[in-house]
N, C-alpha and C. Protein backbone atom coordinates (compact mmCIF):
# COMPACT_ATOMS: atom_id res chain seq x y z
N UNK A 1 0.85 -1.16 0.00
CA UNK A 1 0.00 0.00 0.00
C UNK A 1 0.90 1.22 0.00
N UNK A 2 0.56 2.31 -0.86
CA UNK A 2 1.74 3.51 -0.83
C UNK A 2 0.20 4.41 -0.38
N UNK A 3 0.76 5.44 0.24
CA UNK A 3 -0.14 6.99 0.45
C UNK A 3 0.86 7.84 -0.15
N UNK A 4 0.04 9.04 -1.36
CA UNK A 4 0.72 9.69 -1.80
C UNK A 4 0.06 10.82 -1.25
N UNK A 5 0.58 11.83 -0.83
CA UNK A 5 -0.49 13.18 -0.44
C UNK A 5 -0.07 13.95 -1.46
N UNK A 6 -1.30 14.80 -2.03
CA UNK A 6 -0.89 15.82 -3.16
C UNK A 6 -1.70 16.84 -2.51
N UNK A 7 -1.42 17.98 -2.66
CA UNK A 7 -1.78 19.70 -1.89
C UNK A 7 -2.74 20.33 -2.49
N UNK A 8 -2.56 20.00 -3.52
CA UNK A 8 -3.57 20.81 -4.60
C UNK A 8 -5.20 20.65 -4.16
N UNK A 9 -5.63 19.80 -4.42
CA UNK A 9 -6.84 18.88 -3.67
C UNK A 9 -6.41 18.80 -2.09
N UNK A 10 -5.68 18.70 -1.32
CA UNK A 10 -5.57 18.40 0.02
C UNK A 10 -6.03 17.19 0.18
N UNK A 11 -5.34 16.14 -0.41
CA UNK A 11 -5.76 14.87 -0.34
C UNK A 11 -4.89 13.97 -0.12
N UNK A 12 -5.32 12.43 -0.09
CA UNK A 12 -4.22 11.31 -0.12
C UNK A 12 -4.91 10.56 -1.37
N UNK A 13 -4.14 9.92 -2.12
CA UNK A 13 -4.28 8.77 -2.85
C UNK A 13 -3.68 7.36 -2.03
N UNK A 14 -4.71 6.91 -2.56
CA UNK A 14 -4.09 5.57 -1.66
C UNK A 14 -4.23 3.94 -2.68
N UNK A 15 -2.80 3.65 -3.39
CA UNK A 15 -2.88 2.99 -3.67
C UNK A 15 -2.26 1.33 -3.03
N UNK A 16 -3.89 0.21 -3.28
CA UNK A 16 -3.17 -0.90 -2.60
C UNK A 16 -3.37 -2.09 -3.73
N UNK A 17 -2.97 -3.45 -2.86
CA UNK A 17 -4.08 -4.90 -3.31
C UNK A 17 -5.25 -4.64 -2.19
N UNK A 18 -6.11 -5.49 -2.34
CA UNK A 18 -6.88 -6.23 -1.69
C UNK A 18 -6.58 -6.15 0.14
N UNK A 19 -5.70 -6.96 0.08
CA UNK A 19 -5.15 -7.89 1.31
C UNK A 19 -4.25 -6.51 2.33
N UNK A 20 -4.00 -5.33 2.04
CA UNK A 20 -3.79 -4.31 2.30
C UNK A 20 -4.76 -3.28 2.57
N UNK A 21 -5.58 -3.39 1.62
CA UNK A 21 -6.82 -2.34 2.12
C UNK A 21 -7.76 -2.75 3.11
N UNK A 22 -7.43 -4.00 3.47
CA UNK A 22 -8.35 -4.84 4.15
C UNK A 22 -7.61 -4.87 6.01
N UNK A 23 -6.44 -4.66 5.92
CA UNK A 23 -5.47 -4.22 7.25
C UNK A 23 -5.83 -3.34 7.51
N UNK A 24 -5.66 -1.90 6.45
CA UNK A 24 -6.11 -0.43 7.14
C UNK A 24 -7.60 -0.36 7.43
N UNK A 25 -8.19 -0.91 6.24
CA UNK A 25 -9.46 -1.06 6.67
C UNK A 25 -9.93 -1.28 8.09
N UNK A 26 -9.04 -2.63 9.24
CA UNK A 26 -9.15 -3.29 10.22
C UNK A 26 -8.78 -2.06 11.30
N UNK A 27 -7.99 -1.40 10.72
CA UNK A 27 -7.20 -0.36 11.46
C UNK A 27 -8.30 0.83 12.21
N UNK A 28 -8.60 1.15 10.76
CA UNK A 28 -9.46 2.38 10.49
C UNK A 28 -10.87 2.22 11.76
N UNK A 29 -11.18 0.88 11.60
CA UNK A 29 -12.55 0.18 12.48
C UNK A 29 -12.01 0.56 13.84
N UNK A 30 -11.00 0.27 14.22
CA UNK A 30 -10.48 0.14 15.72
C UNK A 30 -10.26 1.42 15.98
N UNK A 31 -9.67 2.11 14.99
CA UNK A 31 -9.29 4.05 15.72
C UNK A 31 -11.10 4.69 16.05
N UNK A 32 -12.10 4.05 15.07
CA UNK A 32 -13.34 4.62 15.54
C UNK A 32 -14.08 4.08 16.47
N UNK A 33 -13.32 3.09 17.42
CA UNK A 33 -13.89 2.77 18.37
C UNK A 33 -13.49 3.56 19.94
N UNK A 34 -12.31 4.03 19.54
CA UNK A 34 -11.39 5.23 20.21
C UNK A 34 -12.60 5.61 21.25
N UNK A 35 -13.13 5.59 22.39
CA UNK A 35 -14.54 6.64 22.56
C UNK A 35 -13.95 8.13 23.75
N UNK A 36 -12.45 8.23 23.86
CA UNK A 36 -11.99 8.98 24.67
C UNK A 36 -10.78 9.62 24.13
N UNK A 37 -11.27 9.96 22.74
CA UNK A 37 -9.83 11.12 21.83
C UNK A 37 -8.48 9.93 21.71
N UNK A 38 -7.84 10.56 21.10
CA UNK A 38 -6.19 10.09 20.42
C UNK A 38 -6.17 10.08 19.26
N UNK A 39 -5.43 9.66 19.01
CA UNK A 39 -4.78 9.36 17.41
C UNK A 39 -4.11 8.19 16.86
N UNK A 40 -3.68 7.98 15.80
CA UNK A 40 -2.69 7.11 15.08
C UNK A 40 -1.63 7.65 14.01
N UNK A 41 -0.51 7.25 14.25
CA UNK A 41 0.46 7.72 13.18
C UNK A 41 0.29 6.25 12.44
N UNK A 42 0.39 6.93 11.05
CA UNK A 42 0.40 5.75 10.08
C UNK A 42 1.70 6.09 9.19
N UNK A 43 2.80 5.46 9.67
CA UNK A 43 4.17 6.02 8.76
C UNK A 43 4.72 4.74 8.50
N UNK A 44 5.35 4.78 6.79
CA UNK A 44 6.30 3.31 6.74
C UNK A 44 7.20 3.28 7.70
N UNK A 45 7.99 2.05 8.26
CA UNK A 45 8.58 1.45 8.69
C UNK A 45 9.72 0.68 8.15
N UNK A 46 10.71 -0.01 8.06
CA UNK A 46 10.94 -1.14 7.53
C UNK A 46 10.41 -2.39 8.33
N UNK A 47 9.76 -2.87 7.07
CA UNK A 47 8.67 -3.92 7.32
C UNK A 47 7.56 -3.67 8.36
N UNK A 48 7.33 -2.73 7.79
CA UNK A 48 5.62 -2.40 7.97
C UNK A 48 5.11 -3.50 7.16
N UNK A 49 3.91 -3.94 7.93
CA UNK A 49 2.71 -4.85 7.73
C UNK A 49 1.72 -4.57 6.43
N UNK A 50 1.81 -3.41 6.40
CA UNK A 50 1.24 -2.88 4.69
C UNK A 50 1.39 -1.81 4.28
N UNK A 51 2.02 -0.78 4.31
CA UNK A 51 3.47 0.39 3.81
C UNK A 51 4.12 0.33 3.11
N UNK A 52 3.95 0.60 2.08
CA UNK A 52 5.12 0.80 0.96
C UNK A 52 6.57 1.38 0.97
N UNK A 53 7.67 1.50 1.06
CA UNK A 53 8.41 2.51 1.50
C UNK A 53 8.07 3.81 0.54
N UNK A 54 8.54 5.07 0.83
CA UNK A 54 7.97 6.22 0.13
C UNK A 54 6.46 6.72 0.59
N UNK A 55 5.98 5.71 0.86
CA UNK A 55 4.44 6.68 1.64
C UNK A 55 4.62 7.80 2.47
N UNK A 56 3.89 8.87 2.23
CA UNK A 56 4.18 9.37 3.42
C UNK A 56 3.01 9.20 4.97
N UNK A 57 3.55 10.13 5.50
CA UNK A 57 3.00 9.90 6.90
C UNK A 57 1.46 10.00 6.95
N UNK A 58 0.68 9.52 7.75
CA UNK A 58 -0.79 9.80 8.00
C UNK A 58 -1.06 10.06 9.74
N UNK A 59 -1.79 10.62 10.00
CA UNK A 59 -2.33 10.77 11.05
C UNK A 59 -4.12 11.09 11.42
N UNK A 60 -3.98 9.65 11.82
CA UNK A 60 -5.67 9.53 11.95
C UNK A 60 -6.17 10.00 13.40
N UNK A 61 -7.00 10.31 13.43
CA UNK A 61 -7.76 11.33 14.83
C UNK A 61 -8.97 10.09 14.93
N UNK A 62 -8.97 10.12 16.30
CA UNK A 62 -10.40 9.73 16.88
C UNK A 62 -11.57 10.51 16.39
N UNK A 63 -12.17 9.55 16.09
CA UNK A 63 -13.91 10.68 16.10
C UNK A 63 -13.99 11.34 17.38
N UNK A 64 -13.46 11.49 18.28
CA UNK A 64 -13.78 11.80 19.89
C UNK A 64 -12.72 13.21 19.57
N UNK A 65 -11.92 12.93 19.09
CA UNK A 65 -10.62 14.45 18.89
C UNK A 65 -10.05 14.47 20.35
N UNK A 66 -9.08 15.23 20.26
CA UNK A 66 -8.23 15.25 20.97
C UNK A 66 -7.07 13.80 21.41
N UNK A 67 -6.60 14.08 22.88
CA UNK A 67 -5.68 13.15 23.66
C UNK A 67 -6.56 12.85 25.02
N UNK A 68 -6.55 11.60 25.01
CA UNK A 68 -7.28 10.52 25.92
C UNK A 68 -7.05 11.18 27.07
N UNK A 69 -7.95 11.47 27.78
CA UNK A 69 -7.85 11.92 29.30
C UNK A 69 -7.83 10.59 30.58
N UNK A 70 -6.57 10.34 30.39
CA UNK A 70 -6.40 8.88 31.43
C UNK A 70 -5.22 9.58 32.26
């Protein structure tokens, strides 16, 4: 899976397979279960689980916003 962000649009492209969109997908489910704020950084790694190298960074927000008050 690569994320390309382009500015123009203020967007990401996100190209994957299947078997990749189906991880973030898994991902995406669990950050909206968040019910007390945070976030996720979504940045390659070496050997990230579905990251392309060259993606760039993402940062997903809780539907709740903010940082978890614990």
């Amino acid at each position: 899976m690569e994320l390309d962000y382009y500015s123009a649009g203020r967007g990401v492209d996100i190209t994957s397979d299947r078997a990749a969109f189906c991880r973030l997908a898994d991902q995406l489910r669990d950050i909206a279960t968040i019910d007390d704020g945070g976030h996720v950084h979504l940045e390659y790694v070496e050997g990230h689980r579905y990251l392309a190298p060259g993606s760039v960074p993402l940062i997903v927000n809780s539907p709740c916003g903010g940082m978890p008050r614990r």
